[in-house]
Protein backbone atom coordinates (compact mmCIF):
# COMPACT_ATOMS: atom_id res chain seq x y z
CA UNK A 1 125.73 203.78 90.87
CA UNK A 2 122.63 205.86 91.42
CA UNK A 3 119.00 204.74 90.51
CA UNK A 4 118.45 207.16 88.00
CA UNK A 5 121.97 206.31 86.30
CA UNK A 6 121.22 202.58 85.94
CA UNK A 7 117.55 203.66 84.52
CA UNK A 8 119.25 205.04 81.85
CA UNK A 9 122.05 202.07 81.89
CA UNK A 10 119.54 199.25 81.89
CA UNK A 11 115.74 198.98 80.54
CA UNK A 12 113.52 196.14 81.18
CA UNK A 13 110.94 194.74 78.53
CA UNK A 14 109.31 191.46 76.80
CA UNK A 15 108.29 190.49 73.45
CA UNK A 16 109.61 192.87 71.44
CA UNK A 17 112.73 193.35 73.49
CA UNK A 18 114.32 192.41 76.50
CA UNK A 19 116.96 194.15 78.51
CA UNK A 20 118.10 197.40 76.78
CA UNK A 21 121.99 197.40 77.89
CA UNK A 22 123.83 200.69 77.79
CA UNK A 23 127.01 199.31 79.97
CA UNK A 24 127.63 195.60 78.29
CA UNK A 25 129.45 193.17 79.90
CA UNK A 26 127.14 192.93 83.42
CA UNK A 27 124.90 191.04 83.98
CA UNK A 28 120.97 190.89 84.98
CA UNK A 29 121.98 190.72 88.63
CA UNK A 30 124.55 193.28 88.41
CA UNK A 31 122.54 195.81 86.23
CA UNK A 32 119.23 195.39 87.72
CA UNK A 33 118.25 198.45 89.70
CA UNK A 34 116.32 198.88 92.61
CA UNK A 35 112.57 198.76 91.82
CA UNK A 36 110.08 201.28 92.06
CA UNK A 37 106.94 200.53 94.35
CA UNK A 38 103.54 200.57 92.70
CA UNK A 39 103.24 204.28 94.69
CA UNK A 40 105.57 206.23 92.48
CA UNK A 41 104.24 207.75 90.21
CA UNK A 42 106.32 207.28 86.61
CA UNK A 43 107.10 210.59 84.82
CA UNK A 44 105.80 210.62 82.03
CA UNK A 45 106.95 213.77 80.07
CA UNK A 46 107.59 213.83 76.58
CA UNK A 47 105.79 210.52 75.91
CA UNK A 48 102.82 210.33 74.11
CA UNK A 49 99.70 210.62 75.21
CA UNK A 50 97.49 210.22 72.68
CA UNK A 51 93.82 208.48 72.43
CA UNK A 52 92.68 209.25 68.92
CA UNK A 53 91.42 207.34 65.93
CA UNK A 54 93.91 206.60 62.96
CA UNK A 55 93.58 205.72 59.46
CA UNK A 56 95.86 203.05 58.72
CA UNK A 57 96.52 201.92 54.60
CA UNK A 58 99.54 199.59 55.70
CA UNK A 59 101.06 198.99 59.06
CA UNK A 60 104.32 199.35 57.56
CA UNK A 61 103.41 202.88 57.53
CA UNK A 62 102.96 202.89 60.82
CA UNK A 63 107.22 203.46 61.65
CA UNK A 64 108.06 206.25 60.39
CA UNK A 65 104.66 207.97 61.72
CA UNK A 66 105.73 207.02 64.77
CA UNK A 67 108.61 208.35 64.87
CA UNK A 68 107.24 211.66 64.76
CA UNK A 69 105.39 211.49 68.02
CA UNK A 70 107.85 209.52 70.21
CA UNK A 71 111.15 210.33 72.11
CA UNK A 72 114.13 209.15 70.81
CA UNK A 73 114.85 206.55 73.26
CA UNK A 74 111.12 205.17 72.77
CA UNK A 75 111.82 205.03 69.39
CA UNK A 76 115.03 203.02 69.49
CA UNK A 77 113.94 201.22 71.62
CA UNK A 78 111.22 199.65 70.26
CA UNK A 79 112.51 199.92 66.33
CA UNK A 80 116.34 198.71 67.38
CA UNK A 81 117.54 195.09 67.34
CA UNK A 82 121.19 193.69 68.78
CA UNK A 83 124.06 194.03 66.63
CA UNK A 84 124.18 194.28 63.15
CA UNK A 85 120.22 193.38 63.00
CA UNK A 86 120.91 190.74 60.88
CA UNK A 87 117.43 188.88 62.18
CA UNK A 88 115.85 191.94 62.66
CA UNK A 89 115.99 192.07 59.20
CA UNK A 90 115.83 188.31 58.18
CA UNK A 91 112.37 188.11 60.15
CA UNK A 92 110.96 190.14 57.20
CA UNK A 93 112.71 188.29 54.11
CA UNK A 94 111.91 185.22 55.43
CA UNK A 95 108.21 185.46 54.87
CA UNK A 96 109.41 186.16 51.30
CA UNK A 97 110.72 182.84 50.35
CA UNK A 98 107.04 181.61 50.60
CA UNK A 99 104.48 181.97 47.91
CA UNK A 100 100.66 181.81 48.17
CA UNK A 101 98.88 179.41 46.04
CA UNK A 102 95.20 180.49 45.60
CA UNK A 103 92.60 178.75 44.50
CA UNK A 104 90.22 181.26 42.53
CA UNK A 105 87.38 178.73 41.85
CA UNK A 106 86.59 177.30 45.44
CA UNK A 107 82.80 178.80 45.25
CA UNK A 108 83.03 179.85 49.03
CA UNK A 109 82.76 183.86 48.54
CA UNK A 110 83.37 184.35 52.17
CA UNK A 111 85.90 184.25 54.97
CA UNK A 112 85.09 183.53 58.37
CA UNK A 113 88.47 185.14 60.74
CA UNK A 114 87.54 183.40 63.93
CA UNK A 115 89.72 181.11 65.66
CA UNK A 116 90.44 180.08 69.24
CA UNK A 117 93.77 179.56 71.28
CA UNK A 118 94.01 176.80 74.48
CA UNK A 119 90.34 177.75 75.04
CA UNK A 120 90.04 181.89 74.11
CA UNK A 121 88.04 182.08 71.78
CA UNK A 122 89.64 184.87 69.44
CA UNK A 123 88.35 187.59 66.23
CA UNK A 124 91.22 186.21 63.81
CA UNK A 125 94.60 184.41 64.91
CA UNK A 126 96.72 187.39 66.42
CA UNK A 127 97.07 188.23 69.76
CA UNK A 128 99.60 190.97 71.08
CA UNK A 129 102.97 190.06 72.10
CA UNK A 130 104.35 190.67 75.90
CA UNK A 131 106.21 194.19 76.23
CA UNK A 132 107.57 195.58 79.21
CA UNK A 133 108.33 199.15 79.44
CA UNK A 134 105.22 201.03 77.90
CA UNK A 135 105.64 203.70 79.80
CA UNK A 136 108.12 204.49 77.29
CA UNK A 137 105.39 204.73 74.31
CA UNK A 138 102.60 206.04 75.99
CA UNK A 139 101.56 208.00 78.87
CA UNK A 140 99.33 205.47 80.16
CA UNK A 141 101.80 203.00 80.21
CA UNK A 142 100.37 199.14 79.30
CA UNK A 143 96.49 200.23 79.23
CA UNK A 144 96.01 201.14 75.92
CA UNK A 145 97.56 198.13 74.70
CA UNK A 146 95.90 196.04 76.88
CA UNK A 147 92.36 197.94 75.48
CA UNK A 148 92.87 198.18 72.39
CA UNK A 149 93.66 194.56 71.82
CA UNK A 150 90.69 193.45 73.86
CA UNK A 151 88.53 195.78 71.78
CA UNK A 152 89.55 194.00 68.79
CA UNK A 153 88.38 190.69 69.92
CA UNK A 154 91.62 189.20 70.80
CA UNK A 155 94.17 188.17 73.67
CA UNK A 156 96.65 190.60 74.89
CA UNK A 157 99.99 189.15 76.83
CA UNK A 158 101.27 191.13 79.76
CA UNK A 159 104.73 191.08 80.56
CA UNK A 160 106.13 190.50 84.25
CA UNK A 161 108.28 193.89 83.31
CA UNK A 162 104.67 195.62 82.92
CA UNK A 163 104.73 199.59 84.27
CA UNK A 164 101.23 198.66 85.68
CA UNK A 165 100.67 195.50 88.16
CA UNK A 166 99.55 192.28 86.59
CA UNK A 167 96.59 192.96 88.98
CA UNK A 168 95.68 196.06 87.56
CA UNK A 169 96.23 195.02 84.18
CA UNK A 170 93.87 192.50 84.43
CA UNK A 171 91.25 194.39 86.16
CA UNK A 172 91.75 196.46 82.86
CA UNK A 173 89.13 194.66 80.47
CA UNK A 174 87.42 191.23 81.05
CA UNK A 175 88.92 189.65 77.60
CA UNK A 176 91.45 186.50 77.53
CA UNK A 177 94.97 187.33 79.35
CA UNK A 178 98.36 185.37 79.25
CA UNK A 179 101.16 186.62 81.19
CA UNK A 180 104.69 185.83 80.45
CA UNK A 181 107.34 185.53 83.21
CA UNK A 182 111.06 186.18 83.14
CA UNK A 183 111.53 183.82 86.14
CA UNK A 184 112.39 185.86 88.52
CA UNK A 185 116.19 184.45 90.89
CA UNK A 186 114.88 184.35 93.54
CA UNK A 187 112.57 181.31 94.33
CA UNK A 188 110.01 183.11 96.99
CA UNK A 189 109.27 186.06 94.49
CA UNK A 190 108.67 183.24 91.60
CA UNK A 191 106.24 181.76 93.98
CA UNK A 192 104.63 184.94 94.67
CA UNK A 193 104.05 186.11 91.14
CA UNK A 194 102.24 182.50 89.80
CA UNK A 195 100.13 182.79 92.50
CA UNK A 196 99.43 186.13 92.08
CA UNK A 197 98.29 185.57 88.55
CA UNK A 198 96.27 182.87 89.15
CA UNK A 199 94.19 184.31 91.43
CA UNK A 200 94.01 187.63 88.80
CA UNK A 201 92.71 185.28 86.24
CA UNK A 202 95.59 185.30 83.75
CA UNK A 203 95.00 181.66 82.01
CA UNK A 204 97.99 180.90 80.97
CA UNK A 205 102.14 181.66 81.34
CA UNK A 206 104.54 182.17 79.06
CA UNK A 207 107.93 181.72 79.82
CA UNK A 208 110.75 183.16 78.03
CA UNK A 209 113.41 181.27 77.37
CA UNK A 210 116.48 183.55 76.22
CA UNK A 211 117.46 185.96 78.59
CA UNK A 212 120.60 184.52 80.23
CA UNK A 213 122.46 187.64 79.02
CA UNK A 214 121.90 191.03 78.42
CA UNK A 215 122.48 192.16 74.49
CA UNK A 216 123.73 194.76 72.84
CA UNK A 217 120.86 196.83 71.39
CA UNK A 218 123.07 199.72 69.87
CA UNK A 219 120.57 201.78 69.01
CA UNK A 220 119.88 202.46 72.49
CA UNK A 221 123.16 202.36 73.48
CA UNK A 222 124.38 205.28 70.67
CA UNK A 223 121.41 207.57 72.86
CA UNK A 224 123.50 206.98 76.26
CA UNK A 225 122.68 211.20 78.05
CA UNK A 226 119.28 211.27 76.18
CA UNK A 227 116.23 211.85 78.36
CA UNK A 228 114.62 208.96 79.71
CA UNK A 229 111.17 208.55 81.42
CA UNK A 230 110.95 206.95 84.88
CA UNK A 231 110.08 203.56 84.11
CA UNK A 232 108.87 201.80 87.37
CA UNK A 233 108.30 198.36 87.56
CA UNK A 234 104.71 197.48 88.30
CA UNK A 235 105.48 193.50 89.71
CA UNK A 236 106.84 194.92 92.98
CA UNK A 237 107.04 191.43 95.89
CA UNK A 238 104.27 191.52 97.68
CA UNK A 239 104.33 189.01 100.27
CA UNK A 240 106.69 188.69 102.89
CA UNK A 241 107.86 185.47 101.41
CA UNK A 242 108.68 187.66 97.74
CA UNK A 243 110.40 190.33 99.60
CA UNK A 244 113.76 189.93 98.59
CA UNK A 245 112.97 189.49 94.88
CA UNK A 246 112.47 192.00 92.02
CA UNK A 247 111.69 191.49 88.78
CA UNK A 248 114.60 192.47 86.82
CA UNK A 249 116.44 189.89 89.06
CA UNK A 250 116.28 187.03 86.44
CA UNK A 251 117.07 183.70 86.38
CA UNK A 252 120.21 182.86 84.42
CA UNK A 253 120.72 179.54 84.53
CA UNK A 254 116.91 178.04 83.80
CA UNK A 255 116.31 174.15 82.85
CA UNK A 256 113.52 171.63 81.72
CA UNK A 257 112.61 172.13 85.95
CA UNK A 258 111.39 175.87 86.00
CA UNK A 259 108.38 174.15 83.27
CA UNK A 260 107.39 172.20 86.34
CA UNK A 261 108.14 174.62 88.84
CA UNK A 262 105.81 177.04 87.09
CA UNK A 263 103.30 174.47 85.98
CA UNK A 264 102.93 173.50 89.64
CA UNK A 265 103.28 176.80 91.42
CA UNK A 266 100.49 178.54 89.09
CA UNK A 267 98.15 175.56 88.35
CA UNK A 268 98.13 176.74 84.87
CA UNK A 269 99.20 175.82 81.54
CA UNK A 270 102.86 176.67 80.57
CA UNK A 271 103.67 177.92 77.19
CA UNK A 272 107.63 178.30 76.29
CA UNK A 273 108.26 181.23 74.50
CA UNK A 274 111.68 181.35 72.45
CA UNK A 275 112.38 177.97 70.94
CA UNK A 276 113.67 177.48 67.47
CA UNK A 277 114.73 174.28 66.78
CA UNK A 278 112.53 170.62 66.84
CA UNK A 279 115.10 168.91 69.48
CA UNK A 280 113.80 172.18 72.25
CA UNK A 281 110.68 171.68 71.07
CA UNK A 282 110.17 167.83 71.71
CA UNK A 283 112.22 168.35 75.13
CA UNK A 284 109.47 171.31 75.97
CA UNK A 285 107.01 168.70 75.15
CA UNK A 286 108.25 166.34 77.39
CA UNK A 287 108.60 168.89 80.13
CA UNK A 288 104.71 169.06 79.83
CA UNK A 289 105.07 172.32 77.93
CA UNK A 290 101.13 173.08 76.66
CA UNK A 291 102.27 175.59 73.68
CA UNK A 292 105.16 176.20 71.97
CA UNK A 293 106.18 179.86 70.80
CA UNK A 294 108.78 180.21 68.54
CA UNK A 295 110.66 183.58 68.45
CA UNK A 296 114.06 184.91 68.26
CA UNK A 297 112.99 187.88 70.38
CA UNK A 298 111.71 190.31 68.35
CA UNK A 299 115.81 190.24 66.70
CA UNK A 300 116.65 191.77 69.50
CA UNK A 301 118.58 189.25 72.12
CA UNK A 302 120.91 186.65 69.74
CA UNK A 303 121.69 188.40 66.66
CA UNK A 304 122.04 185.58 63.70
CA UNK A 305 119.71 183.74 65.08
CA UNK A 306 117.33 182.52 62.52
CA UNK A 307 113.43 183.81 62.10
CA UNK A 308 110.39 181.85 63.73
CA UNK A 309 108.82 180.79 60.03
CA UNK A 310 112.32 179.52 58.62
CA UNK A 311 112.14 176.99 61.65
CA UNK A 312 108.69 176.83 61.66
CA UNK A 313 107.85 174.02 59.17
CA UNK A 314 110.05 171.61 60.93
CA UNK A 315 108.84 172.72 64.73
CA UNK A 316 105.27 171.92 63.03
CA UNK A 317 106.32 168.56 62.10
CA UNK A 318 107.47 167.43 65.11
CA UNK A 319 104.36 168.54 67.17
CA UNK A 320 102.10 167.56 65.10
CA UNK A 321 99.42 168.98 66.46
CA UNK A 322 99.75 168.02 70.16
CA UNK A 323 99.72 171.67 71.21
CA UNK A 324 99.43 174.80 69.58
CA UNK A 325 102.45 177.08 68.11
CA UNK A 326 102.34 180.69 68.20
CA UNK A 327 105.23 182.67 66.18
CA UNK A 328 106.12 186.19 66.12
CA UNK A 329 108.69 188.27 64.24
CA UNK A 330 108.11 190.62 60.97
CA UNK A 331 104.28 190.26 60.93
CA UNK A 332 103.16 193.04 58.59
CA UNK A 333 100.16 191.75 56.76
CA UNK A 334 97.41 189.57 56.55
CA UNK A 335 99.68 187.43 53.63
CA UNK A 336 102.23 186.82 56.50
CA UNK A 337 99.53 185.65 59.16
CA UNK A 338 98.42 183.30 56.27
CA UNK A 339 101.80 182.11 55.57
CA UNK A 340 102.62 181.13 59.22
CA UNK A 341 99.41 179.48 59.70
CA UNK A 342 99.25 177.72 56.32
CA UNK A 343 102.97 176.40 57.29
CA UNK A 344 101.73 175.12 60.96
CA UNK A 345 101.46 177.87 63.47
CA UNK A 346 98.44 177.76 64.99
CA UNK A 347 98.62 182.01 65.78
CA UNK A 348 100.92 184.79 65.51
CA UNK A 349 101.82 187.48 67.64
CA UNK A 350 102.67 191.15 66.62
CA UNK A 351 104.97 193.41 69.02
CA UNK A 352 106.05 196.24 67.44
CA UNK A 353 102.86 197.34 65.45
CA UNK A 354 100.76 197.13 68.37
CA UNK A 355 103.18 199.46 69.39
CA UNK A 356 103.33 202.13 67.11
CA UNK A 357 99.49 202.21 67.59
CA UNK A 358 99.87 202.95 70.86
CA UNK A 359 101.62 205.57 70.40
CA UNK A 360 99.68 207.01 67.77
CA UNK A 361 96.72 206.37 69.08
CA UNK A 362 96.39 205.08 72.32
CA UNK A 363 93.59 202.12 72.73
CA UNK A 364 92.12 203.60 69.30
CA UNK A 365 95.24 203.20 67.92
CA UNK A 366 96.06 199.64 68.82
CA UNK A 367 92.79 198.58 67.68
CA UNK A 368 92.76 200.07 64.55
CA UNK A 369 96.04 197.74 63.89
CA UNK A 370 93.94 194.97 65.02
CA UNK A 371 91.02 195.58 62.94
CA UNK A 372 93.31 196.66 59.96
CA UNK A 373 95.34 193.22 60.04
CA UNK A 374 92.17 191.10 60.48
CA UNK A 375 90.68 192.97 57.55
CA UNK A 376 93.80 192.22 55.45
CA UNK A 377 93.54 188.42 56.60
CA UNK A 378 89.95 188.15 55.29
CA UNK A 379 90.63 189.75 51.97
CA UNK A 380 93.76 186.82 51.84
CA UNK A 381 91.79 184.13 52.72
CA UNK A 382 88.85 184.81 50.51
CA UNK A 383 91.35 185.25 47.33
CA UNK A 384 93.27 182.19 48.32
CA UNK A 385 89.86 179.88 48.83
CA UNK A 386 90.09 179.38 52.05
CA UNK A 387 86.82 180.34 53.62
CA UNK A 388 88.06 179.32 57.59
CA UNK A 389 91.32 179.44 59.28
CA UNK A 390 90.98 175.68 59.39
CA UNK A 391 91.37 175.21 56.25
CA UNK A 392 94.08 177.17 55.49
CA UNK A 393 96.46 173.92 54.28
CA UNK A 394 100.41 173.58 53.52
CA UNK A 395 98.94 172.86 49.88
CA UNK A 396 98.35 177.03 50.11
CA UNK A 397 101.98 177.87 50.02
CA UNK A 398 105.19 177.10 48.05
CA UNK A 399 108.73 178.26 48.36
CA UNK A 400 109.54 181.14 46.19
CA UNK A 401 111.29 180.14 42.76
């Protein structure tokens, strides 16, 4: 199969999505294509590539506007989910089986946003997710995103898919970076990229949990002929002890040992991304996990899966606060950052819009979600009495009658 077949066959990204299968039935070795060196340039035609201020009155908006702007296989994929999108869907509804119980009369007036996150200290409690293939949403590829999140006072998660280098992404801006890893098979290339990021001055890694398989996003796959932009790979080995690995070369059989592997080989706290029950999340707390993130993927790898905040409350109890959580997963408003943090997550994370900002508006764009979200937040807290994020309480919310 040639390379530019399999681009079309097989896209790469995290967060938000995954692997973008257009042939099912192979697997990550089998699809993966050969990678791209950081000296290609990426063609970038017919993908946005704007850097503009936007007015924003809700971020569910912010969809269909993109729409407009984007290329059909941007679009799907970053709006699609696998299968029938039954969690795509459910990650919205389940933030409405939660009320809000305010307290009018607290005499605070005032709501203070700030919060911080295994030592970054953070605007409000939202950082932005880890997505691979921006090239596919903007021009300049990761950078806005990156820019526009660090403009807005919070910390931005690269992706090991990145288009851009985890080097150059972190020379982007000086504010807080994390950067998830889809452990890469081979063991020399693993190696390589911890160390890499530890001396780039990431300061933490996420690793993501459910990727044995690829899944069948069939949005994408219904677009199988339509135009797609050369999406390189910007974690290209290295080293001559990386040099047989590549990044869409994943590890499918991972255990409790990659936590230690990682741990050890970076020198930096390990976060696992993906859990949803309490039983993972003790056993990632015995593997000497230092955050736990529950997602389901954006809806987009195990379809029926259930949302982050359904298992949320439970996850919550069995930390109890030992380390923080961080969920993700149909964050629209500053009500749904409440909800999740008055239930136990210490932060959320937001894919998706950060995207759509992107491509409306480049780093302008992302930040104005930012901003727009945090605003929302602050008008929540203040009518709910809660005057800091710490003392947004369980007593807050209530299931829906």
């Amino acid at each position: 199969m040639s390379i530019d077949l399999e681009r079309r066959n097989l896209l790469v990204a995290g967060g938000v999505g995954m692997v973008m299968p257009l042939m099912p039935g192979l697997t990550l070795a089998q699809n993966a294509p050969a990678q791209s060196t950081a000296a290609t340039p990426a063609d970038t035609s017919g993908v946005p590539n704007n850097e503009k201020r936007i007015s924003i009155v809700t971020l569910r908006d912010l969809e269909a506007e993109a729409q407009k702007v984007m290329a059909p296989f941007g679009f799907a994929y970053v709006s699609g989910g696998a299968g029938d999108e039954w969690t795509l869907r459910e990650n919205l509804a389940a933030f409405n089986r939660w009320v809000i119980n305010p307290d009018f009369m607290n005499g605070t007036g005032s709501a203070d946003t700030k919060t911080t996150l295994l030592g970054a200290e953070l605007s409000y409690p939202v950082i932005t997710a880890p997505v691979g293939n921006q090239g596919s949403v903007h021009a300049q590829a990761d950078l806005p995103n990156v820019k526009g999140t660090h403009a807005a006072g919070t910390l931005y998660c690269v992706s090991s898919v990145s288009q851009l280098s985890c080097e150059d992404i972190a020379a982007a801006t000086d504010g807080p970076k994390w950067f998830q890893l889809y452990i890469p098979r081979d063991r020399g290339f693993a190696r390589e990229m911890l160390q890499r990021v530890k001396a780039a001055g990431y300061k933490a890694v996420i690793v993501t949990a459910d990727v044995d398989v690829t899944s069948n996003r069939e949005r994408s796959m219904r677009l199988q002929g339509a135009a797609v932009p050369n999406l390189r790979m910007g974690n290209a080995p290295k080293t001559e002890a990386g040099k047989a690995g590549n990044a869409m070369d994943m590890k499918g059989d991972m255990s409790w040992s990659d936590i230690e592997f990682c741990r050890t080989e970076s020198g930096l706290p390990v976060i696992i991304k993906s859990i949803l029950s309490p039983a993972n999340t003790q056993q990632a707390l015995n593997a000497g996990c230092s955050g736990i993130w529950l997602s389901n993927h954006g809806g987009r790898q195990l379809d029926n899966s259930p949302s982050a905040l359904t298992t949320l409350p439970q996850v919550a109890a069995k930390v109890k606060g030992r380390a923080p959580i961080i969920i993700d997963g149909g964050i629209f408003r500053g009500q749904d950052v409440f909800r999740a943090i008055a239930l136990g997550a210490t932060a959320v994370a937001i894919g998706r819009p950060a995207l759509y900002g992107s491509a409306l508006g480049g780093a302008q764009g992302v930040q104005a979600v930012h901003n727009h979200l945090k605003s929302e937040l602050g008008m929540v807290m203040r009518l709910a009495g809660t005057p800091t994020i710490r003392s947004i309480a369980r007593k807050y919310v209530a299931r829906a009658a």
